[in-house]
N, C-alpha and C. Protein backbone atom coordinates (compact mmCIF):
# COMPACT_ATOMS: atom_id res chain seq x y z
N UNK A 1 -28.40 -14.36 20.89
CA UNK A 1 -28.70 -13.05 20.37
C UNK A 1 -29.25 -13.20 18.97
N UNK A 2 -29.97 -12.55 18.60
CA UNK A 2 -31.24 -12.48 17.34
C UNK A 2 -29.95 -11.18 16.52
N UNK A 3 -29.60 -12.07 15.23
CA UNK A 3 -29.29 -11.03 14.14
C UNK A 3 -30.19 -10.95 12.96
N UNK A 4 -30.23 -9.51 12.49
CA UNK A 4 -31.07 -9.43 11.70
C UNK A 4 -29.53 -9.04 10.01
N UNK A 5 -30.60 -10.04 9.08
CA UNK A 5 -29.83 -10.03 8.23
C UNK A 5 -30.06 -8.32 7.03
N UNK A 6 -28.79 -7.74 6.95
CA UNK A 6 -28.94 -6.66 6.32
C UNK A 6 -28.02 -6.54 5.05
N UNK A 7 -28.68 -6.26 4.03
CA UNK A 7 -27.09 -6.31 2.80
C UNK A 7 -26.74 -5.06 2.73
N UNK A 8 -25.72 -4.67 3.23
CA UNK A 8 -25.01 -3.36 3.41
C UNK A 8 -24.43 -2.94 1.80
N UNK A 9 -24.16 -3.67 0.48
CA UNK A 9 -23.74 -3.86 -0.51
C UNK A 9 -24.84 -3.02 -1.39
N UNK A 10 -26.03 -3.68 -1.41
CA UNK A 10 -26.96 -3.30 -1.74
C UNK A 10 -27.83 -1.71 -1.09
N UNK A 11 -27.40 -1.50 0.20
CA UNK A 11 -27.85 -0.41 0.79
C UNK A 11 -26.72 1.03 0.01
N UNK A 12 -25.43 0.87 0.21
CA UNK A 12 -24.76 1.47 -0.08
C UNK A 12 -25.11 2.00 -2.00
N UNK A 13 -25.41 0.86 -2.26
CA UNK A 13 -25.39 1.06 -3.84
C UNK A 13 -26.50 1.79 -4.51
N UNK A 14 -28.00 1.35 -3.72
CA UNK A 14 -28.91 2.39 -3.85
C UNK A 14 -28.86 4.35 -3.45
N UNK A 15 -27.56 3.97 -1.84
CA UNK A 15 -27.54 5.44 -1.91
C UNK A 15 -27.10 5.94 -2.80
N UNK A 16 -25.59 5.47 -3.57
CA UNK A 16 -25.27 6.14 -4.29
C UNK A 16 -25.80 6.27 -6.02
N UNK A 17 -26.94 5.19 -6.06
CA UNK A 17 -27.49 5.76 -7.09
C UNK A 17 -28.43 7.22 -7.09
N UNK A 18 -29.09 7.11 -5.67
CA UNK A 18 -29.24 8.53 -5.18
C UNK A 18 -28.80 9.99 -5.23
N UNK A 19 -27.91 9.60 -5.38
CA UNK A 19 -26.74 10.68 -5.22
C UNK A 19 -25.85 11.08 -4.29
N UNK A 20 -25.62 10.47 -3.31
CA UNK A 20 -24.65 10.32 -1.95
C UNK A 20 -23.48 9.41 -2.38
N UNK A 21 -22.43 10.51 -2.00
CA UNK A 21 -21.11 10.29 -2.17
C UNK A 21 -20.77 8.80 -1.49
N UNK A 22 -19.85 8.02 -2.20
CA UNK A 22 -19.23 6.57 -1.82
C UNK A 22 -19.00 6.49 -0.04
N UNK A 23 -18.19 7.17 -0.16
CA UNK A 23 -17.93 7.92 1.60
C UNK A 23 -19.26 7.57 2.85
N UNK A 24 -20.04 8.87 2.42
CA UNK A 24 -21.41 8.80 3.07
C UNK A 24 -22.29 7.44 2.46
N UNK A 25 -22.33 7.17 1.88
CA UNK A 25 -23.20 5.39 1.85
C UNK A 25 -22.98 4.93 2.25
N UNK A 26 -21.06 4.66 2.81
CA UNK A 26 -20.41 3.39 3.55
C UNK A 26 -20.88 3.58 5.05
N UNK A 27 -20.55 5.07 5.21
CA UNK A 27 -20.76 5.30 7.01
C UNK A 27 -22.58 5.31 7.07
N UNK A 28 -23.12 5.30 6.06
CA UNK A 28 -24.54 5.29 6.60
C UNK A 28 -24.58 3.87 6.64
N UNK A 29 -24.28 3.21 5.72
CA UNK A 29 -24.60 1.58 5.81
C UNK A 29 -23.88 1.19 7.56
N UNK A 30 -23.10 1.72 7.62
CA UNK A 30 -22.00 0.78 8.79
C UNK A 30 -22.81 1.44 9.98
N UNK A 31 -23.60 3.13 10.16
CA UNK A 31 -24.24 3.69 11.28
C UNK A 31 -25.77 2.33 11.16
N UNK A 32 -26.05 2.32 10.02
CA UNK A 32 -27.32 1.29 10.07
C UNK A 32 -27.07 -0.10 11.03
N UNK A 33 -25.85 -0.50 10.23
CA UNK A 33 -25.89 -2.00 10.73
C UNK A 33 -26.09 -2.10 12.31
N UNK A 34 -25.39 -0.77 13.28
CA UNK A 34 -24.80 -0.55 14.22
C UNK A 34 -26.06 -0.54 15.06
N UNK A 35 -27.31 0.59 14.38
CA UNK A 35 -28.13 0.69 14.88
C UNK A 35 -29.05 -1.00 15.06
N UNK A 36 -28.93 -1.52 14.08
CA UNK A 36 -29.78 -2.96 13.98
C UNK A 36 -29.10 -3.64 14.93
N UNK A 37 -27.78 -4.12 15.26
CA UNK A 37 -27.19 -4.82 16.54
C UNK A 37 -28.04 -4.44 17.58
N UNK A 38 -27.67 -2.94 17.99
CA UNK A 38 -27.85 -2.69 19.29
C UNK A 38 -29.38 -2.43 19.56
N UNK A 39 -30.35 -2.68 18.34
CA UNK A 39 -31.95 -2.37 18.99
C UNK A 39 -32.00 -3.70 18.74
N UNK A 40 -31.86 -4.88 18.47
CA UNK A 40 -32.07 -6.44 18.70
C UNK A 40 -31.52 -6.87 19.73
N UNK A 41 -30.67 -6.42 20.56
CA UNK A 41 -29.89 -7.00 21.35
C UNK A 41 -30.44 -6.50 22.69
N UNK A 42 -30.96 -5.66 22.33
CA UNK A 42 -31.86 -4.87 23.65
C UNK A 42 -33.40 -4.85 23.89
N UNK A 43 -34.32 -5.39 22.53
CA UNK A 43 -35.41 -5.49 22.63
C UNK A 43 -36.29 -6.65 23.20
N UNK A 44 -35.35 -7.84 21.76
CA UNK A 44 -35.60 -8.99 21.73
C UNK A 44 -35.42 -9.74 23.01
N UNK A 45 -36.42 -10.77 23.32
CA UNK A 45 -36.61 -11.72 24.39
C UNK A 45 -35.60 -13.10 23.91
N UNK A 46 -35.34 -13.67 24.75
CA UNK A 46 -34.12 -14.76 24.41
C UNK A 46 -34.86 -15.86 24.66
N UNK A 47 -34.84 -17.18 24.73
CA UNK A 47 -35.23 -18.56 24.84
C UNK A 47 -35.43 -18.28 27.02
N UNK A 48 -34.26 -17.93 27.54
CA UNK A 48 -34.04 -17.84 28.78
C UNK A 48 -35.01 -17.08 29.07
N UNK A 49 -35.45 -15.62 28.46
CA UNK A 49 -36.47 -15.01 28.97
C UNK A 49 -37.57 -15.39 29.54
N UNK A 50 -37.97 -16.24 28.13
CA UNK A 50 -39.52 -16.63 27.78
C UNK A 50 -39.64 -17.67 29.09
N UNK A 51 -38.62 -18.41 29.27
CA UNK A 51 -38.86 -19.83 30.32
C UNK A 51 -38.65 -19.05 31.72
N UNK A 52 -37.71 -18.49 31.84
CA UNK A 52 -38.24 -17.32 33.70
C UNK A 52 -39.03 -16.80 33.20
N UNK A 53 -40.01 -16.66 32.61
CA UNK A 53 -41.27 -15.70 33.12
C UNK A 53 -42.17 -16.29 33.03
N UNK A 54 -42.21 -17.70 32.14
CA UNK A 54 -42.88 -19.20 32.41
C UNK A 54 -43.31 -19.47 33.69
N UNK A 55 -41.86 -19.68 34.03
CA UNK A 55 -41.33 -19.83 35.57
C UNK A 55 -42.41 -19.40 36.56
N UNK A 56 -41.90 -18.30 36.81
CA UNK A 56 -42.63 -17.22 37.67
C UNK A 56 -44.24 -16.85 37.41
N UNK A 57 -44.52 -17.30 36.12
CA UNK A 57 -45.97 -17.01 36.13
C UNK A 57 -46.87 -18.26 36.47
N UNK A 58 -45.65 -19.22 36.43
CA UNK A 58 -46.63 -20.83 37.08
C UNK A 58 -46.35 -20.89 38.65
N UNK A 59 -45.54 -19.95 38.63
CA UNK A 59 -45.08 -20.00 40.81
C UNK A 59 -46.78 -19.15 41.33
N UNK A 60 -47.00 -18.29 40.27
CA UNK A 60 -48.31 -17.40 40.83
C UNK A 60 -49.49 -18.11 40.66
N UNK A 61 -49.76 -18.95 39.88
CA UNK A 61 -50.84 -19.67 39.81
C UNK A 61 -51.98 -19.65 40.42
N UNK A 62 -51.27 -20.07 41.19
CA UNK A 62 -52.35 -20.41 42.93
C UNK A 62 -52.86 -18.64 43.41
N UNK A 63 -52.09 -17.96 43.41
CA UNK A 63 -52.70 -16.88 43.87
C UNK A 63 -53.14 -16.26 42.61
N UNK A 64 -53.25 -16.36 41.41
CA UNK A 64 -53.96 -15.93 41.03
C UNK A 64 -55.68 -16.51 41.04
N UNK A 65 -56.00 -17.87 41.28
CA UNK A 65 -57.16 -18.69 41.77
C UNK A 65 -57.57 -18.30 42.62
N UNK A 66 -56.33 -18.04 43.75
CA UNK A 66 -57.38 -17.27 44.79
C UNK A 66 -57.97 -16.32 44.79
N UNK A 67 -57.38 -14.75 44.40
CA UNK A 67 -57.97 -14.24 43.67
C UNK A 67 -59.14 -13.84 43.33
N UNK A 68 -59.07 -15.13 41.82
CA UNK A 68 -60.28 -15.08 41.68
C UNK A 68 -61.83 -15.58 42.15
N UNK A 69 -61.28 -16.10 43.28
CA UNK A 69 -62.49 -16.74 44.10
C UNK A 69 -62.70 -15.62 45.00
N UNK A 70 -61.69 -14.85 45.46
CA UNK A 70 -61.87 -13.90 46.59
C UNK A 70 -62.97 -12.81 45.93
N UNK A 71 -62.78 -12.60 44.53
CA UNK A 71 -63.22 -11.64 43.63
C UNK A 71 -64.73 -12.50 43.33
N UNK A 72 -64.99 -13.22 43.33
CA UNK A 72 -66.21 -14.12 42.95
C UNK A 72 -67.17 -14.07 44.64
N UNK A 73 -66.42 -14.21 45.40
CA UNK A 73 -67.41 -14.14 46.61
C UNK A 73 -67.85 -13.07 47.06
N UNK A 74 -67.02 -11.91 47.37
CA UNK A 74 -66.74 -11.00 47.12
C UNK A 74 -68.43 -9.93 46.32
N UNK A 75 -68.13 -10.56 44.69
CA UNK A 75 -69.27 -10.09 44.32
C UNK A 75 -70.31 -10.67 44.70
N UNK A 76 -70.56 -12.08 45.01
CA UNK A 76 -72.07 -12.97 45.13
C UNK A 76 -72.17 -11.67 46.44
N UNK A 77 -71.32 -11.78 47.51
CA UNK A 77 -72.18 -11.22 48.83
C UNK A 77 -72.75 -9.96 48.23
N UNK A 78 -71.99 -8.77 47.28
CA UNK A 78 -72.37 -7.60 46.75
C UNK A 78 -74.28 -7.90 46.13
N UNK A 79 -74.02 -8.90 45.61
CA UNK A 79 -75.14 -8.91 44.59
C UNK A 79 -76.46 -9.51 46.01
N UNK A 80 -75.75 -10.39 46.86
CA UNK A 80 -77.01 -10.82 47.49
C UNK A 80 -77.38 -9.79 48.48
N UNK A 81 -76.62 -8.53 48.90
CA UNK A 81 -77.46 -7.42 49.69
C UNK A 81 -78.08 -6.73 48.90
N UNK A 82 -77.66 -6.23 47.47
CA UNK A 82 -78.64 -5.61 46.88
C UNK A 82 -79.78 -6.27 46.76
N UNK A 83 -79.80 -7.36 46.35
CA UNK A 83 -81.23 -8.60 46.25
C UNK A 83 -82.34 -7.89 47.68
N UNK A 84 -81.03 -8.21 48.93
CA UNK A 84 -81.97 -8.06 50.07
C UNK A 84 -82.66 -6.73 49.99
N UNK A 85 -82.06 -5.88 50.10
CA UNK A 85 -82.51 -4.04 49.75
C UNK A 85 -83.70 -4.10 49.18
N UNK A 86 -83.79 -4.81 47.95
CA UNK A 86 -84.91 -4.50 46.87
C UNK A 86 -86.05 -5.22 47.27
N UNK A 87 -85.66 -6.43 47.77
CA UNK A 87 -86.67 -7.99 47.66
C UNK A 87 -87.13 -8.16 48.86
């Protein structure tokens, strides 16, 4: 899991140079941190991710080649009736 480093010390201290009570700086710092866990922990891709989808995108390989040959012949025949039509 990916943590992101936050100084809650420093967050708190700017609010209350702001003007927000000791109270409300602490619970905003501690709602922050809370929020930063749980959107890293849910966004971020892991080492495991990246290698299954490695995985799976080298299992497709082949059909993606085919594909693109199916898509390549495909057009030559397109292009050689128009040829015929015109020529």
């Amino acid at each position: 899991m990916s943590t992101v480093t936050f100084d809650t010390l420093k967050y708190v201290e700017r609010l209350k140079a702001g003007g927000v009570s000791d109270v409300q700086a602490r619970a905003m710092a501690e709602a922050q941190v809370e929020v930063f866990s749980e959107t890293t922990s849910n966004i971020l891709a892991t080492k495991q991710d990246v290698a299954r989808l490695e995985l799976k995108l080298t299992e497709h390989d082949g059909e993606f080649k085919l594909i693109k040959w199916m898509i390549g012949l495909l057009l030559g025949g397109v292009a050689a009736l128009i040829l015929k039509a015109f020529f």
